[in-house]
N, C-alpha and C. Protein backbone atom coordinates (compact mmCIF):
# COMPACT_ATOMS: atom_id res chain seq x y z
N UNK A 1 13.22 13.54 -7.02
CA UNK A 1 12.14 13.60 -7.98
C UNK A 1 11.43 12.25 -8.01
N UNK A 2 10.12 12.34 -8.06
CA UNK A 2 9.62 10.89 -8.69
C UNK A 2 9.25 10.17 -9.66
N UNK A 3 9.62 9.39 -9.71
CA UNK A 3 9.18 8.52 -11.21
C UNK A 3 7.66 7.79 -11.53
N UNK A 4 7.80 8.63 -12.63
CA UNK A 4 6.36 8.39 -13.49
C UNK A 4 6.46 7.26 -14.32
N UNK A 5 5.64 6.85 -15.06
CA UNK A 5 5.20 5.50 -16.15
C UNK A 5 4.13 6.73 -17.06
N UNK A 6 3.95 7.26 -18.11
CA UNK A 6 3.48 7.68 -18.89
C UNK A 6 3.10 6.58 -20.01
N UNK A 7 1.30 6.34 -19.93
CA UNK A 7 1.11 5.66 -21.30
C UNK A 7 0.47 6.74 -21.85
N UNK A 8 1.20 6.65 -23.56
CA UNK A 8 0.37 7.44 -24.69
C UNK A 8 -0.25 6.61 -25.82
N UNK A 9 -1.19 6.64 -25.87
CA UNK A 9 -2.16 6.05 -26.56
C UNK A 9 -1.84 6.60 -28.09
N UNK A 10 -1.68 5.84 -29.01
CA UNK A 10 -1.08 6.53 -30.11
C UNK A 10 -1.22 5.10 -31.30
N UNK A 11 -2.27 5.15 -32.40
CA UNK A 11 -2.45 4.18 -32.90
C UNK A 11 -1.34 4.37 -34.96
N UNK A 12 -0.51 2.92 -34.24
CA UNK A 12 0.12 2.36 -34.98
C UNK A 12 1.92 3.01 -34.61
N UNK A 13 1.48 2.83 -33.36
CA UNK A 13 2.88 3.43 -32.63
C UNK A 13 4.17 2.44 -32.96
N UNK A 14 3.67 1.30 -33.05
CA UNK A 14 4.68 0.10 -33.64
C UNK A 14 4.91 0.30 -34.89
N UNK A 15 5.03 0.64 -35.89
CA UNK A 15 4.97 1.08 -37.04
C UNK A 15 5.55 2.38 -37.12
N UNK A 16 6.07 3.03 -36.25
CA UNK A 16 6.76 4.23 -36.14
C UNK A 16 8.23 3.81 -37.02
N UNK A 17 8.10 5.00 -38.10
CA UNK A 17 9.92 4.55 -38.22
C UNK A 17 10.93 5.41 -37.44
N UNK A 18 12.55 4.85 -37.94
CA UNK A 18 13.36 5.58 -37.14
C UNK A 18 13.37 6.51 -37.34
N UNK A 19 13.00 7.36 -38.24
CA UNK A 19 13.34 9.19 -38.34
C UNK A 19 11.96 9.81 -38.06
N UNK A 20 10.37 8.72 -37.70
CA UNK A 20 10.11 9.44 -36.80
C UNK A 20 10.02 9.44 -35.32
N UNK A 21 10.90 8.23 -34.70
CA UNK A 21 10.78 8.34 -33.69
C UNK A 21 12.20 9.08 -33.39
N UNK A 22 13.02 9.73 -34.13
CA UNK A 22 14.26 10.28 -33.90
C UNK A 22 13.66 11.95 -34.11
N UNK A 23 12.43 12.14 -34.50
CA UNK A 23 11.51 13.82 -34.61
C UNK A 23 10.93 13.57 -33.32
N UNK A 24 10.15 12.92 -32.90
CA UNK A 24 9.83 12.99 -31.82
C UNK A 24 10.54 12.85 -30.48
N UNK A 25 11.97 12.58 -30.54
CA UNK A 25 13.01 12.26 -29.66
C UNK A 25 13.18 13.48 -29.49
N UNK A 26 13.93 14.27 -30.77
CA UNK A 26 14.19 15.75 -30.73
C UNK A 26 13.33 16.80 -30.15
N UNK A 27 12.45 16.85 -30.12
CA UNK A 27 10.97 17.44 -29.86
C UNK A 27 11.14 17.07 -28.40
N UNK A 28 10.78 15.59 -27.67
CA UNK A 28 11.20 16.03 -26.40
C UNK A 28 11.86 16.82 -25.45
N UNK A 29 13.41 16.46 -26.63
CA UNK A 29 14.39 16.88 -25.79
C UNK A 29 14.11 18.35 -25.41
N UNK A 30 14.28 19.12 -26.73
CA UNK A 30 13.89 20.59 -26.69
C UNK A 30 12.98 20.87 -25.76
N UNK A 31 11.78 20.46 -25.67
CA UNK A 31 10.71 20.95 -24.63
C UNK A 31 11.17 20.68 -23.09
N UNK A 32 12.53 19.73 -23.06
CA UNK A 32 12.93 19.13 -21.79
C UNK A 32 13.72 20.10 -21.11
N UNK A 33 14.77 20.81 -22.28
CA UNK A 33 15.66 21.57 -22.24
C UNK A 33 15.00 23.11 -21.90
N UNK A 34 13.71 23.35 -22.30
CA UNK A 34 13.03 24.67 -21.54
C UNK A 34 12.55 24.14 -20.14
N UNK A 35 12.41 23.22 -19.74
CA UNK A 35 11.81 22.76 -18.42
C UNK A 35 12.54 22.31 -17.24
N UNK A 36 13.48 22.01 -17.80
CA UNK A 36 14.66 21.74 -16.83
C UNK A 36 14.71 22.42 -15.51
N UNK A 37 14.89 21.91 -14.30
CA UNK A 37 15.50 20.51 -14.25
C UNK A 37 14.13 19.71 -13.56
N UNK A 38 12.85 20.46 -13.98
CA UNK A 38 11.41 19.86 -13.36
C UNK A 38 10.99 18.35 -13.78
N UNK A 39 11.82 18.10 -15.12
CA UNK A 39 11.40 16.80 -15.77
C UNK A 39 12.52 16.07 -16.27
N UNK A 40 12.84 15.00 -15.90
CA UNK A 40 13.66 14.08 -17.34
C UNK A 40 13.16 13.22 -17.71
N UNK A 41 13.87 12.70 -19.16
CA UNK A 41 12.93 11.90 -19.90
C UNK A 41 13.80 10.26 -19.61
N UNK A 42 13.57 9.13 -18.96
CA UNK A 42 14.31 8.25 -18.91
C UNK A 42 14.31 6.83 -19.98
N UNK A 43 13.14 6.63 -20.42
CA UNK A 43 13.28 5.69 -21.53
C UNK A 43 12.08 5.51 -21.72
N UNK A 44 11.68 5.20 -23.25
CA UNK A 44 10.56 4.52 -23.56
C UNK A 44 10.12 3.42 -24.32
N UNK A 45 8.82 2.96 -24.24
CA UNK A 45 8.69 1.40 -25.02
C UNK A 45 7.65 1.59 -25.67
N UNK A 46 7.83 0.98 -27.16
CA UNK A 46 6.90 1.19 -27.96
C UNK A 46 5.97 -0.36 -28.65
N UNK A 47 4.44 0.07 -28.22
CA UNK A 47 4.18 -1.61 -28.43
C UNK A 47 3.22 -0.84 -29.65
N UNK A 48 2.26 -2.20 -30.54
CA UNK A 48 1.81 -1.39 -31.14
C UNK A 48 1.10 -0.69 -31.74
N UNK A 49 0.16 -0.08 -30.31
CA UNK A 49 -0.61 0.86 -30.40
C UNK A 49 -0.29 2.20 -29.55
N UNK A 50 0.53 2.10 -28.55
CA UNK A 50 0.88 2.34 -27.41
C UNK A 50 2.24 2.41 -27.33
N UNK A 51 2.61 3.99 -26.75
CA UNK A 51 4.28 4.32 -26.09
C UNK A 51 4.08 4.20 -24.55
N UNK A 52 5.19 3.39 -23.73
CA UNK A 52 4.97 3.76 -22.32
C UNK A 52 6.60 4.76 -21.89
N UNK A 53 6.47 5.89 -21.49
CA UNK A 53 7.69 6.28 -20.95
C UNK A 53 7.94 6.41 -19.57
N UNK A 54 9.01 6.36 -19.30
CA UNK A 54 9.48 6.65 -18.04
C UNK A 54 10.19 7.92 -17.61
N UNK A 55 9.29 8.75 -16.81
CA UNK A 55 10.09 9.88 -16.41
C UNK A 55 10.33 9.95 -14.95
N UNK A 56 11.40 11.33 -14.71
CA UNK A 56 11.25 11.80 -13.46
C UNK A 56 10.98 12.97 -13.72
N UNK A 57 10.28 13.53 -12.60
CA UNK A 57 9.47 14.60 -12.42
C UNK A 57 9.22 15.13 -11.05
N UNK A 58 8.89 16.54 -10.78
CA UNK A 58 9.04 17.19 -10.05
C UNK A 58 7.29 16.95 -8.97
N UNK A 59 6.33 16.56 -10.34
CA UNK A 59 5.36 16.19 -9.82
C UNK A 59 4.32 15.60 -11.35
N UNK A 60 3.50 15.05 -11.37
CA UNK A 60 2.57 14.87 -12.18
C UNK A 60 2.42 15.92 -13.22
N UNK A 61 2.01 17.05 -12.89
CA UNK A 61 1.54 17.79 -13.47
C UNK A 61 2.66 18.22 -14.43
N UNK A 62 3.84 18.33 -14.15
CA UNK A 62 5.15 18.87 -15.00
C UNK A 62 5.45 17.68 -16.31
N UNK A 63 5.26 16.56 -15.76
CA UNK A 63 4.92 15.64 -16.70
C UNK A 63 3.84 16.08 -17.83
N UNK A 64 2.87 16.40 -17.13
CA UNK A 64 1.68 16.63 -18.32
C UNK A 64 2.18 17.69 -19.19
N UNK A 65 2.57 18.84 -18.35
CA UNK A 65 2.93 20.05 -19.15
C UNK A 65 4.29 19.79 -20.28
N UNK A 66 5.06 18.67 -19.77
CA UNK A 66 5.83 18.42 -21.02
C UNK A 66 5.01 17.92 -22.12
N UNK A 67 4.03 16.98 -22.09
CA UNK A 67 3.07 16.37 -23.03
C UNK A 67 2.90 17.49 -23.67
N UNK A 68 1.85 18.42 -23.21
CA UNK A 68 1.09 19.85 -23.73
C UNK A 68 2.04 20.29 -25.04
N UNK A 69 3.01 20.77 -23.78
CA UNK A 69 4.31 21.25 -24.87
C UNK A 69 4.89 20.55 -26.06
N UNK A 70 5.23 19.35 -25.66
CA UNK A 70 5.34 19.20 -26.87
C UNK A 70 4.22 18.45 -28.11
N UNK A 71 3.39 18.27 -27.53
CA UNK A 71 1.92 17.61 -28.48
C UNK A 71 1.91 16.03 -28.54
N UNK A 72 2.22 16.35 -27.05
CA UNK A 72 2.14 14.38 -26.92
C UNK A 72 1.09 13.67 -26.58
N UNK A 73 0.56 12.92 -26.69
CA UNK A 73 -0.53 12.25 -25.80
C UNK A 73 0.43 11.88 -24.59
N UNK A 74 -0.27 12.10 -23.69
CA UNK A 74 -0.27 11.60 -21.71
C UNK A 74 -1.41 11.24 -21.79
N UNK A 75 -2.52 9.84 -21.66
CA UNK A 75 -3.27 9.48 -21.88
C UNK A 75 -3.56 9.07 -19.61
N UNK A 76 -2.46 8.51 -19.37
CA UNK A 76 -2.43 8.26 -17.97
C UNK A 76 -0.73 8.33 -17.60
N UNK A 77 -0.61 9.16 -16.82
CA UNK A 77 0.16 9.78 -15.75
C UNK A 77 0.29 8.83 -14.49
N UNK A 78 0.87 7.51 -14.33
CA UNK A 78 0.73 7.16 -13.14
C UNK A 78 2.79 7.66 -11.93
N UNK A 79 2.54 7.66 -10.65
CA UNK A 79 3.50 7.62 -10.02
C UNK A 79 3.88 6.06 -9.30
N UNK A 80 5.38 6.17 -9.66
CA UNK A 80 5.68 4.42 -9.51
C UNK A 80 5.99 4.45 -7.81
N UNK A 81 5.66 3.62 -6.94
CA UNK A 81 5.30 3.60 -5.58
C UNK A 81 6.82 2.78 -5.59
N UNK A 82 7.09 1.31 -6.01
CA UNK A 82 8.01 1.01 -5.75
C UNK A 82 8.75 -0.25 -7.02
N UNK A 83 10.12 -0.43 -7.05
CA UNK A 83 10.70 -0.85 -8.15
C UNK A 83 10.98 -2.62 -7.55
N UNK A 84 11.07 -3.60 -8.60
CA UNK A 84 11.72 -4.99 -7.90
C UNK A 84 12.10 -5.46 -9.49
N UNK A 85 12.96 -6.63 -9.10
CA UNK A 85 13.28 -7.54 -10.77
C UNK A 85 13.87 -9.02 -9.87
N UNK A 86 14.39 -9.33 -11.03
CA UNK A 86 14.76 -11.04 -10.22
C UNK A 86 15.53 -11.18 -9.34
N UNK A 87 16.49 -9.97 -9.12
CA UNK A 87 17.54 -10.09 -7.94
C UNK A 87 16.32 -10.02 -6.38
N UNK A 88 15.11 -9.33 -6.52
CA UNK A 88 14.11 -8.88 -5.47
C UNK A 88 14.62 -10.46 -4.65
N UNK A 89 14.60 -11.66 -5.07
CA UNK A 89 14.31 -12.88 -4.49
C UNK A 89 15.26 -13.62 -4.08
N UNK A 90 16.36 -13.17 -4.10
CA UNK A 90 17.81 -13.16 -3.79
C UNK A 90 17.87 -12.77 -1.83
């Protein structure tokens, strides 16, 4: 599968509290759990205006259709070409 970077544009996303980002956790999951095994959800970061997540996916579009489903903003859908961190220089 390949891995996506999902930004959702979502104003005052930093300001999210924990029970609602623990409704919207749930809400993924469920929509993940009808879609299976086309999408997983791998982590996300919340700055604050803006969620970026990380999925894998079967393709772009299955990504979006999880958005749809569950009433997310997918604002941009990109596919990650390739991964590095500080060990890269090692």
């Amino acid at each position: 599968m390949q891995k996506y970077v999902v930004e959702r544009e979502l104003e005052g996303a930093g300001s999210l509290s924990r029970d609602e980002l623990h409704t919207i956790a749930a809400k993924s999951n469920a929509v993940i759990a009808d879609m299976e095994p086309r999408v997983q959800w791998i982590q996300s970061f919340v700055t604050p205006d803006k969620i970026y997540c990380i999925y894998l996916g079967e393709d772009a579009e299955a990504v979006r259709e999880h958005a749809r489903c569950g009433g997310f903003p997918a604002n941009v859908v990109t596919p990650v070409e390739n991964m590095f961190d500080p060990t890269t220089a090692n």
